[in-house]
Protein backbone atom coordinates (compact mmCIF):
# COMPACT_ATOMS: atom_id res chain seq x y z
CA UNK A 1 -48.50 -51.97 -8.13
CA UNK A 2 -45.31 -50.60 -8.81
CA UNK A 3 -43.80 -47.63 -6.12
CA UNK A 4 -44.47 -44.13 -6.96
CA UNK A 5 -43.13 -40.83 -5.88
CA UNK A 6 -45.07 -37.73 -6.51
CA UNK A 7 -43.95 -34.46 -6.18
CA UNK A 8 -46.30 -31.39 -5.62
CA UNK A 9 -47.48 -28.30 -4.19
CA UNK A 10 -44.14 -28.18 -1.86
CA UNK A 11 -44.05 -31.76 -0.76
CA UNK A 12 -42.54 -35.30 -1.89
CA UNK A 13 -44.74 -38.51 -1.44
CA UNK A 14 -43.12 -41.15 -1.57
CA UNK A 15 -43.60 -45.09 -0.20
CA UNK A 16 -41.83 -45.84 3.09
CA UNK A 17 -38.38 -46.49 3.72
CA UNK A 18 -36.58 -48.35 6.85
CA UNK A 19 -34.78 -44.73 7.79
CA UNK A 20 -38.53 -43.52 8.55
CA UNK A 21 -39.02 -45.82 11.88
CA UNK A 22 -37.53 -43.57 14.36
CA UNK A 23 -39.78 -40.49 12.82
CA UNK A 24 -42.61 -42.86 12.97
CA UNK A 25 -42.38 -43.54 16.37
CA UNK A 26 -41.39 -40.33 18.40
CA UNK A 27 -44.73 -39.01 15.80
CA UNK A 28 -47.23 -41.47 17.00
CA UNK A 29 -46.30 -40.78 20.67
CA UNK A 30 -48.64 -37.93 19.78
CA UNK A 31 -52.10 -37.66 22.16
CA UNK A 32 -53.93 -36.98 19.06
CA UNK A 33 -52.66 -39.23 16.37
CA UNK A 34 -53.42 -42.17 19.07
CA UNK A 35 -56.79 -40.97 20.05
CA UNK A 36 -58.21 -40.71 16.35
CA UNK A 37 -55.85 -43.04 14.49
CA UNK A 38 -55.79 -47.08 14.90
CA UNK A 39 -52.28 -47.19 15.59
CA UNK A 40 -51.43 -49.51 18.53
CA UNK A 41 -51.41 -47.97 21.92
CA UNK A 42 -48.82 -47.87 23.76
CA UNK A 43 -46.61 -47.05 20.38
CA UNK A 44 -43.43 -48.85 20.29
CA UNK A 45 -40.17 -48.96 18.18
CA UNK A 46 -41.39 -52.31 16.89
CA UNK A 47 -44.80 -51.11 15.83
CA UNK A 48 -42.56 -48.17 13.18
CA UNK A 49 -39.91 -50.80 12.21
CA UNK A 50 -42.73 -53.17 11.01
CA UNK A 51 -44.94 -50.58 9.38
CA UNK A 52 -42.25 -48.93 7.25
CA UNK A 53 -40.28 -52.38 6.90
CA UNK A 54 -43.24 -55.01 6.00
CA UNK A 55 -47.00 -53.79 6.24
CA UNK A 56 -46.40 -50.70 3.57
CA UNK A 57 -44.84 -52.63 1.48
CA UNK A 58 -46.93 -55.40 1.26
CA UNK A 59 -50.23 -53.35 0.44
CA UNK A 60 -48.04 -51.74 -2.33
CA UNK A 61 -47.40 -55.28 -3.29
CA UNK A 62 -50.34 -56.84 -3.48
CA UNK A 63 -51.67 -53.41 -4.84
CA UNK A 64 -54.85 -53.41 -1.82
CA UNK A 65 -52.84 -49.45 -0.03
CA UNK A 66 -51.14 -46.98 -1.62
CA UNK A 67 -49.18 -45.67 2.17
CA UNK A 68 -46.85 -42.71 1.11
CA UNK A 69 -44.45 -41.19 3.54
CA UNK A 70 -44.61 -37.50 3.80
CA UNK A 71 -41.70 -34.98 3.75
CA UNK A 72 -40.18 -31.72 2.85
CA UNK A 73 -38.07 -32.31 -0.30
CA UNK A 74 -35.22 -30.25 0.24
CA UNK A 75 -34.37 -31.34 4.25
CA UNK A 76 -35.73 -35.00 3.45
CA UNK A 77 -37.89 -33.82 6.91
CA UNK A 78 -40.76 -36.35 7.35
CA UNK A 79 -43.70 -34.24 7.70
CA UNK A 80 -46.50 -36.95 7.97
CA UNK A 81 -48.45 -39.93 6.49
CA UNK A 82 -51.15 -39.79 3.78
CA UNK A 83 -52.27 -42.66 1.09
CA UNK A 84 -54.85 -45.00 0.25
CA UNK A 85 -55.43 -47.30 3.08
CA UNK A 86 -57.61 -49.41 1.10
CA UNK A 87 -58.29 -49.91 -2.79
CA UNK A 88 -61.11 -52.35 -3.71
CA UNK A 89 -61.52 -54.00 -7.37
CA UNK A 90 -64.50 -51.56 -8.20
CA UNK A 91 -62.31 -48.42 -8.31
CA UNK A 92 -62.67 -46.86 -4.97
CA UNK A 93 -59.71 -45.85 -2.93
CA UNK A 94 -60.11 -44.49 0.86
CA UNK A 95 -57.85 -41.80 1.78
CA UNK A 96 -55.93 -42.25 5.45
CA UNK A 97 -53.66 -39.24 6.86
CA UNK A 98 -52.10 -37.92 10.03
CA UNK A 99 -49.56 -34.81 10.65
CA UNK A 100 -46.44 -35.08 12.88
CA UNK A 101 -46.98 -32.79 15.36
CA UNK A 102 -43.86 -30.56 14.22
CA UNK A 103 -45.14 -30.42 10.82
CA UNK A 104 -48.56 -28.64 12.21
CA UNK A 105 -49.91 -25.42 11.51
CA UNK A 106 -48.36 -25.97 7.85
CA UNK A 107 -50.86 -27.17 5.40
CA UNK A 108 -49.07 -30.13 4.69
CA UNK A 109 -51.88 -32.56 5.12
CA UNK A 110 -54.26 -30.75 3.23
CA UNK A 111 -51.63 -30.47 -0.04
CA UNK A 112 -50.70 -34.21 0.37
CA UNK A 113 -54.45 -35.48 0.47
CA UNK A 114 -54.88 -33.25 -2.91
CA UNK A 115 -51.97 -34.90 -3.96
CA UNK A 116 -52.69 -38.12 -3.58
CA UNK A 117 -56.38 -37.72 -4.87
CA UNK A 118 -54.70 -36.19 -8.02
CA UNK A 119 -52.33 -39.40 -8.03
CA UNK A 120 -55.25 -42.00 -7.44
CA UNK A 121 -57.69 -40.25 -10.48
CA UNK A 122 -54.70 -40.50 -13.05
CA UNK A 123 -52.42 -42.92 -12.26
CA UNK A 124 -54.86 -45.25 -10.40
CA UNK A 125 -57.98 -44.58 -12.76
CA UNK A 126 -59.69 -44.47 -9.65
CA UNK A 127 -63.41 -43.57 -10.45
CA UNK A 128 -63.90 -42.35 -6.41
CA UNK A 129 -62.31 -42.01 -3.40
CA UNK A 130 -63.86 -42.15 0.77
CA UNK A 131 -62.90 -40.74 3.49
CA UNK A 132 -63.59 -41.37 7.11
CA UNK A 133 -63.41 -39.98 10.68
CA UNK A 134 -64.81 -40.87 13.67
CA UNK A 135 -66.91 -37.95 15.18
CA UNK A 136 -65.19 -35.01 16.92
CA UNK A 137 -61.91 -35.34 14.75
CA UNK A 138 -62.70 -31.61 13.07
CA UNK A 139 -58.78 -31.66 12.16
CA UNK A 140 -59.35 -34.59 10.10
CA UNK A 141 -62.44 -33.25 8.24
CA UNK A 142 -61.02 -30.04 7.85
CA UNK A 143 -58.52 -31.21 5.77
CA UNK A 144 -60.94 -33.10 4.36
CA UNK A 145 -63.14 -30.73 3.07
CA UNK A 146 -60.22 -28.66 2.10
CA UNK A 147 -58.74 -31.40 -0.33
CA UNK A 148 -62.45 -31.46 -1.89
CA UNK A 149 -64.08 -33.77 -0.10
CA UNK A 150 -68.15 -33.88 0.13
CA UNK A 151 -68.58 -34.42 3.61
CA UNK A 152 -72.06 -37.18 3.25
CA UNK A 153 -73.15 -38.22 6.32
CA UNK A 154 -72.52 -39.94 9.32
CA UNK A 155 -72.03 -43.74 9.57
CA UNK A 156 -71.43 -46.35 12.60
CA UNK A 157 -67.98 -47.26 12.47
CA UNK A 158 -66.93 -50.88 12.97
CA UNK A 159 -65.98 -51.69 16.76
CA UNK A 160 -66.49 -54.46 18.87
CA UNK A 161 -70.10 -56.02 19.44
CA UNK A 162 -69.81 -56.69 23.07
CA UNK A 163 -69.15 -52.28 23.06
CA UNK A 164 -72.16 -52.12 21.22
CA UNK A 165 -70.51 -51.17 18.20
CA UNK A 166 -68.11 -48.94 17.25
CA UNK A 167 -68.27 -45.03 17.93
CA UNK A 168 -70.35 -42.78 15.17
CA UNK A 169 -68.06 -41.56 12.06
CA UNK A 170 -68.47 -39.32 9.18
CA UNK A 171 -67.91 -39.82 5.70
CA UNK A 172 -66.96 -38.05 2.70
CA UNK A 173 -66.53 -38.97 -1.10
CA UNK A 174 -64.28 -37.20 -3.80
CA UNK A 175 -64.98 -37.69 -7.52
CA UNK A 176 -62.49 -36.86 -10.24
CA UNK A 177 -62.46 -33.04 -11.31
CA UNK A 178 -63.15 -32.41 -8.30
CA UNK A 179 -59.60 -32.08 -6.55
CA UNK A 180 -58.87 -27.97 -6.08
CA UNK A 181 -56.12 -26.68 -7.82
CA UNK A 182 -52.24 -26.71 -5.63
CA UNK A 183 -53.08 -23.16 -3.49
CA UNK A 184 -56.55 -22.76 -3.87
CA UNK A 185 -58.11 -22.38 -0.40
CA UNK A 186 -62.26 -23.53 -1.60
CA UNK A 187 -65.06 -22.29 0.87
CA UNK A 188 -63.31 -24.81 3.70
CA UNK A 189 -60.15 -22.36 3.76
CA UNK A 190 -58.37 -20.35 6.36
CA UNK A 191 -60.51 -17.47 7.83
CA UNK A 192 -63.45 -19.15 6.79
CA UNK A 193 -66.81 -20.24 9.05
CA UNK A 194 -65.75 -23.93 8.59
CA UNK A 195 -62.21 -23.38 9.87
CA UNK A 196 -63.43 -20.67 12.51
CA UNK A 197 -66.18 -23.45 13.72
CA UNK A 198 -63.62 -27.11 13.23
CA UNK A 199 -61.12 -25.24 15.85
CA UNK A 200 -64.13 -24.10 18.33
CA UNK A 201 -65.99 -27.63 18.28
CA UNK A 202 -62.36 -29.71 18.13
CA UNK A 203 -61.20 -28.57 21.65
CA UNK A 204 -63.00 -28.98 24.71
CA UNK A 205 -65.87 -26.98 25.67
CA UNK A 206 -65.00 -23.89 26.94
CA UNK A 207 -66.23 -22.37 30.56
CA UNK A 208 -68.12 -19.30 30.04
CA UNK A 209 -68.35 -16.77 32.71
CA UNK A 210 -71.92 -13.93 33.35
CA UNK A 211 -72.52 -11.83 36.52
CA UNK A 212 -75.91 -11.55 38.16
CA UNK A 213 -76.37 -9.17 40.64
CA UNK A 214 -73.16 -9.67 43.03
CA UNK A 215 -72.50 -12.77 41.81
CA UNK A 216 -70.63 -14.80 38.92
CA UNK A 217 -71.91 -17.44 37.13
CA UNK A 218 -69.77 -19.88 34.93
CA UNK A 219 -71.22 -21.32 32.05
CA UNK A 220 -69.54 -24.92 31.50
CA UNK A 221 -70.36 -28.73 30.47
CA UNK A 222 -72.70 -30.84 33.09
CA UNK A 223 -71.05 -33.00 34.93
CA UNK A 224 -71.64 -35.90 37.43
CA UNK A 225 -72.29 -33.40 40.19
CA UNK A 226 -75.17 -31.67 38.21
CA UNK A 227 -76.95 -34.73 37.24
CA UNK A 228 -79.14 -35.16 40.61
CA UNK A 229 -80.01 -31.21 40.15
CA UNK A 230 -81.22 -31.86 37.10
CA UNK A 231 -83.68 -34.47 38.02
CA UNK A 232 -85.27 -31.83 40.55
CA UNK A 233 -85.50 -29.26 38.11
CA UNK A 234 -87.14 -31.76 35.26
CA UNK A 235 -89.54 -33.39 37.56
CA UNK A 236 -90.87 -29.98 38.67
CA UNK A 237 -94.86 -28.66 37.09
CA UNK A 238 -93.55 -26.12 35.80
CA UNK A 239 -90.77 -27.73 33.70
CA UNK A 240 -93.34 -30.39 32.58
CA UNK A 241 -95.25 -27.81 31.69
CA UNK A 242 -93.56 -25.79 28.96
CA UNK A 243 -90.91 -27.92 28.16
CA UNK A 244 -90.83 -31.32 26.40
CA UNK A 245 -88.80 -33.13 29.42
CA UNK A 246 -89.37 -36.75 29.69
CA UNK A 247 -92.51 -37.53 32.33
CA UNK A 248 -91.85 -39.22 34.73
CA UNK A 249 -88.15 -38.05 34.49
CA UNK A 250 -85.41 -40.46 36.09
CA UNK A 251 -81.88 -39.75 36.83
CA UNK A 252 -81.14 -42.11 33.44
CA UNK A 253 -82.69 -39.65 31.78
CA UNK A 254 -80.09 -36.62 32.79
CA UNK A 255 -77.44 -39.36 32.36
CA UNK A 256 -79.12 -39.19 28.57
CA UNK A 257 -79.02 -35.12 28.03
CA UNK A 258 -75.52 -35.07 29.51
CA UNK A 259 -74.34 -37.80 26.89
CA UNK A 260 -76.76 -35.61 24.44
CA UNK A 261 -74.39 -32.83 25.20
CA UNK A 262 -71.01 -34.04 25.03
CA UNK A 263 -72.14 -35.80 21.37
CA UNK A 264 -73.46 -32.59 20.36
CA UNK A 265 -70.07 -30.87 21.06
CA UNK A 266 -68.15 -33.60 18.87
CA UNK A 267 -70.01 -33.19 16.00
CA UNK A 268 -70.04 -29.85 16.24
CA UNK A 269 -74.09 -29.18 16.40
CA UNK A 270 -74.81 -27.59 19.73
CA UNK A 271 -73.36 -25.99 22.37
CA UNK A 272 -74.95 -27.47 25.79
CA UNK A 273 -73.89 -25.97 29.50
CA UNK A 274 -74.41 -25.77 32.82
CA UNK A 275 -75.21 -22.74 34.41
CA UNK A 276 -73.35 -23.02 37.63
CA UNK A 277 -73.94 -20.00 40.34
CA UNK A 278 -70.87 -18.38 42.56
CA UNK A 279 -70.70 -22.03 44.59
CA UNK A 280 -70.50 -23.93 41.55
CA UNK A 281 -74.01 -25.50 41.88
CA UNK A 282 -76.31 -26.20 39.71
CA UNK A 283 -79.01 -23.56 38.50
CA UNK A 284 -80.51 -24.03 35.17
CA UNK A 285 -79.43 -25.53 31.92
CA UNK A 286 -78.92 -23.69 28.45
CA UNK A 287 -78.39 -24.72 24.93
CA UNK A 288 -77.20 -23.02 21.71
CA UNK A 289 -78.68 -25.26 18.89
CA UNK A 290 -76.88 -24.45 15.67
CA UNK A 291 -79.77 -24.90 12.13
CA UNK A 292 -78.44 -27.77 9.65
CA UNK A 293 -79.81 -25.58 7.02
CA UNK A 294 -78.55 -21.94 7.32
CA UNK A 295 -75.05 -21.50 9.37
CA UNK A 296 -75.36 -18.47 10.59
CA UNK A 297 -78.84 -19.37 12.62
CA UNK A 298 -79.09 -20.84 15.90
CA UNK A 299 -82.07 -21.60 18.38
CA UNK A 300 -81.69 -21.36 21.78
CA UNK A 301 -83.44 -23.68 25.04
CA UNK A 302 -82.97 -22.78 28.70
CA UNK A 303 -84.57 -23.86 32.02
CA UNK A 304 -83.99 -22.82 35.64
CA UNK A 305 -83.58 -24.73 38.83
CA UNK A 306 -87.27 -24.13 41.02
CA UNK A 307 -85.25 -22.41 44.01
CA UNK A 308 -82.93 -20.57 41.61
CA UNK A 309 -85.98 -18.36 39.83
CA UNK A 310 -86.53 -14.74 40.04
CA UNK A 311 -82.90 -14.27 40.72
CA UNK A 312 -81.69 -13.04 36.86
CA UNK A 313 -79.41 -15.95 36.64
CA UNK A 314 -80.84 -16.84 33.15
CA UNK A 315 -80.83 -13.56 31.64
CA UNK A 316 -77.18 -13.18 32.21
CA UNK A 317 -76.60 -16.59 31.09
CA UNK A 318 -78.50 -16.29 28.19
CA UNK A 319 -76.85 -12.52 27.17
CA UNK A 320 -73.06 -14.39 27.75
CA UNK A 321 -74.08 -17.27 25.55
CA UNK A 322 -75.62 -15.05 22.95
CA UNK A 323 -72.87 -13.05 22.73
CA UNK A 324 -70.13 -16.37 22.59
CA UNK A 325 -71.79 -16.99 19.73
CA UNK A 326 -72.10 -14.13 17.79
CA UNK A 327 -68.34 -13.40 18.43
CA UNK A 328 -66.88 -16.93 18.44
CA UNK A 329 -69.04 -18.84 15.97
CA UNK A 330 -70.06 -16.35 13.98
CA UNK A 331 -73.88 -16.35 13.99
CA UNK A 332 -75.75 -13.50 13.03
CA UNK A 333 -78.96 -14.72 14.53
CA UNK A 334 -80.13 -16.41 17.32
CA UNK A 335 -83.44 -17.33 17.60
CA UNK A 336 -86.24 -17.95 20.68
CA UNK A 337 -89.36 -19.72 20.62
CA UNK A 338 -91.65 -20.51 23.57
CA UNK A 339 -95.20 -22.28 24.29
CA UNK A 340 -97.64 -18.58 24.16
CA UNK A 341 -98.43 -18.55 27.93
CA UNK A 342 -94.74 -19.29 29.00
CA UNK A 343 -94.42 -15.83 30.86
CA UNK A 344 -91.17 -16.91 32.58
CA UNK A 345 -89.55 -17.92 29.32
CA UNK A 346 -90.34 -14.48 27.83
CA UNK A 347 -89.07 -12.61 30.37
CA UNK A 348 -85.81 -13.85 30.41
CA UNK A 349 -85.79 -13.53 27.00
CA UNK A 350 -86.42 -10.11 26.67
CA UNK A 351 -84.20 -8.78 29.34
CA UNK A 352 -81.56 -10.59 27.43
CA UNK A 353 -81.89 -7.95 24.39
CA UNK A 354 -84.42 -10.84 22.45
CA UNK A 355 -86.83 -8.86 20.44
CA UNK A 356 -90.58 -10.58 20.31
CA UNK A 357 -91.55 -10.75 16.75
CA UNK A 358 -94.75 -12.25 16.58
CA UNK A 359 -96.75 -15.43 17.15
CA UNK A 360 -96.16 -18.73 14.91
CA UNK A 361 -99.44 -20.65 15.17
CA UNK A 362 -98.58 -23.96 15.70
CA UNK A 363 -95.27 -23.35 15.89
CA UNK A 364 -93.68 -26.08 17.92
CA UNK A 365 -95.19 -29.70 19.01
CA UNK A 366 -95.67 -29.84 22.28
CA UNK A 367 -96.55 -33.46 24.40
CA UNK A 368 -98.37 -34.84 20.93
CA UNK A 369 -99.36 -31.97 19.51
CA UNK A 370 -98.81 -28.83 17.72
CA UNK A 371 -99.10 -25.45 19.88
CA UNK A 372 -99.09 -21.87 19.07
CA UNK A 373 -95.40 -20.10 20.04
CA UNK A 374 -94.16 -16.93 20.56
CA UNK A 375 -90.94 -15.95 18.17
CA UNK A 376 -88.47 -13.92 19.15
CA UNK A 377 -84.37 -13.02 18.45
CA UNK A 378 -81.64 -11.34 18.92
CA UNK A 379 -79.15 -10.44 16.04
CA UNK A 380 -75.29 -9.60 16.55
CA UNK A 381 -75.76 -5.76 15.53
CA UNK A 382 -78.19 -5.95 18.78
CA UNK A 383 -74.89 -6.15 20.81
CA UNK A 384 -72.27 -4.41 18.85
C-alpha cells in the first residue's frame, strides 16, 4: 500500500515519521489513553521509537493498517492518532483513534475519523468500516457517532480466558455515503442529548446531596460499607414483598446489584445510588432507569432500610434524583410504577410531586406472574 497524506477539514494525516516519538510518548503518559487504549503500560521511549519507526510502517507495508499521524498543518503540531488498525481481504477496515491531551476540546478526532472514513471509501474501495470501544469510553463513541458511525450493539471483547474473558465493548459500522460532510455537526453534535449524556455517564458518578427534616442526605454509588445493609434491608417481608429481590437474599447477591450499578453507569443506562443519611450510613437504595426506546423517559425503583422508614428520607431522595435528571440528563419524564397495595411505595411517591395516573392491569411481573400496578410520574414542568 503505498503512503498517503490527506488533507482536510483543518488537519493533515499523514503516516508516521521518526520526529513523532517524543510526541508519542509524553501523549500516552495520558490516564485516559492508557486506560481505554492497548498501548503498553508503563509507556516508555522505546514503546514511541518502535511504533513510529517499525510497527506503522510495516502494516502500511504489508497493506493489513492504515496508522496516520495527526497534526495541525501550519505548526506541524501533532494533535493525535487515527487510521485503520486493521484491513481484512473482504473490504472492511476498523477505525482506531486517540487525542493528545493538548489537542482536546478541539474536534480534531472527530474531523480525522471523517477523514479517514472518506480516505478508506475512495482510495481504499473499502465497502465498510467497524469501530470498537470497550464500555464506558463515551469519548470514544462520541466521536464515533459524530464521524457517522451506527453505534450496533455490544460485543465481548477478546481478553484473557483465565479473566473470564475480556471486558464488554460496543460496536459500530460505517457504510459509504454515509460519512457527514467537513462541519456538519449530525444529531451526535455539540449541545445535543448525546453529547449532554457521553460527558454525564463518562466521569464518575456524581454525589448527590437532599435534606430531610434536620438532616442531609448524600446520594452516591454503594460501596463496600453498604453491602451488609443491604442484605438486611433485602431479606426483610416487606422488601420480599413488593419488590422482586432475590429470596433467600445472600450478601453475593448485593455484591451482584453493586456490580449491576457500576456497569449500568459505564454504559450509560442507569443511574444507581446509595442513599446515605447525615452519618453516612446506609438507608435505602434508588435507581433512575433510563427507556432504550424513548430518551427522554426514565423509570424509577427505590427501597428503604426497615429502621430508616417513616422518616421522609425517600421522598427527599427521590425529589433530588428527579430533579438531577430533569436538569442534568435532560428527561422530561420520569415514570413510577408499584405492585396496587404497595401503600409505602405510593406515599413516597406522591410527596415527591409524582402524580398517580391510573392503574395498568397487569402491569409488571411480579415472583412468576403478572400483577396489576399503579402508574404514576412526574414531568420537568412539575418542578420548574
Amino acid at each position: 500500500m503505498d503512503h498517503r497524506e490527506i488533507i482536510e477539514d483543518g488537519l493533515l494525516l499523514r503516516p508516521w515519521q521518526e520526529a513523532d516519538a517524543d510526541a508519542v510518548h509524553r501523549a500516552c503518559q495520558d490516564r485516559d489513553i492508557q486506560r481505554w487504549t492497548t498501548v503498553p503500560r508503563p509507556y516508555r521511549r522505546e514503546h514511541a521509537r518502535s511504533f513510529v519507526t517499525e510497527l506503522s510502517g510495516r502494516d502500511w507495508a504489508e497493506g493489513t493498517g492504515a496508522p496516520f499521524a495527526v497534526c495541525d498543518p501550519t505548526s506541524g503540531e501533532l494533535l493525535g492518532s487515527c487510521g485503520l488498525i486493521s484491513i481484512d481481504g473482504n473490504g472492511t477496515g476498523e477505525v482506531g483513534y486517540w487525542t493528545a491531551p493538548w489537542a482536546r476540546g478541539r474536534n480534531v478526532m472527530v474531523r480525522a475519523t471523517r477523514a479517514v472514513a472518506r480516505w478508506s471509501f475512495g482510495a481504499l474501495g473499502l465497502r465498510r468500516l467497524i469501530w470498537q470501544a470497550e464500555v464506558g469510553n463515551h469519548a470514544s463513541r462520541l466521536v464515533a457517532l459524530r464521524a457517522g458511525f451506527r453505534i450496533d450493539g455490544r460485543l465481548r471483547l477478546a481478553g484473557p480466558a483465565s479473566a473470564g474473558g475480556g471486558p464488554e465493548g460496543w460496536i459500530g459500522t460505517l457504510l459509504p455515503g454515509e460519512v457527514p460532510e467537513p462541519g456538519s455537526t449530525g444529531p451526535a453534535g455539540p449541545g445535543t442529548l448525546v453529547a449532554r449524556r457521553a460527558a454525564v455517564f463518562g466521569r464518575p458518578q456524581p454525589t448527590l446531596f437532599a435534606t430531610a427534616g434536620a438532616g442531609e442526605l448524600r446520594l452516591r454509588a454503594m460501596e463496600e460499607q453498604d453491602l451488609d445493609a443491604v442484605v438486611l434491608t433485602c431479606r426483610d417481608p416487606e422488601t420480599i414483598r413488593w419488590t422482586t429481590v432475590p429470596d433467600p437474599y445472600e450478601r453475593v447477591d448485593a455484591q451482584g446489584y453493586q456490580g449491576f450499578g457500576q456497569a449500568a453507569w459505564a454504559r450509560g443506562d442507569a443511574a444507581c445510588f446509595v442513599i446515605a443519611d447525615p452519618d453516612d450510613r446506609y438507608v435505602g437504595s434508588l435507581d433512575l432507569r433510563l427507556s432504550p426506546a424513548d430518551p427522554l423517559l426514565a423509570d424509577v425503583g427505590f427501597m428503604t432500610a426497615p429502621a430508616a422508614r417513616g422518616r421522609g428520607y425517600l421522598p427527599a431522595a427521590l425529589l433530588a434524583l428527579s430533579a438531577w435528571g430533569f436538569t442534568t440528563l435532560g428527561l422530561a419524564r420520569i415514570e413510577w410504577k408499584a405492585n396496587v397495595g404497595n401503600n409505602a411505595s405510593r406515599r413516597a411517591a406522591e410527596k415527591a410531586g409524582f402524580g398517580f395516573e391510573g392503574i395498568a392491569r397487569g402491569g409488571v411481573s411480579h415472583r412468576g406472574e403478572r400483577v396489576d400496578a399503579w402508574v404514576g410520574a412526574l414531568l420537568a414542568e412539575d418542578l420548574a
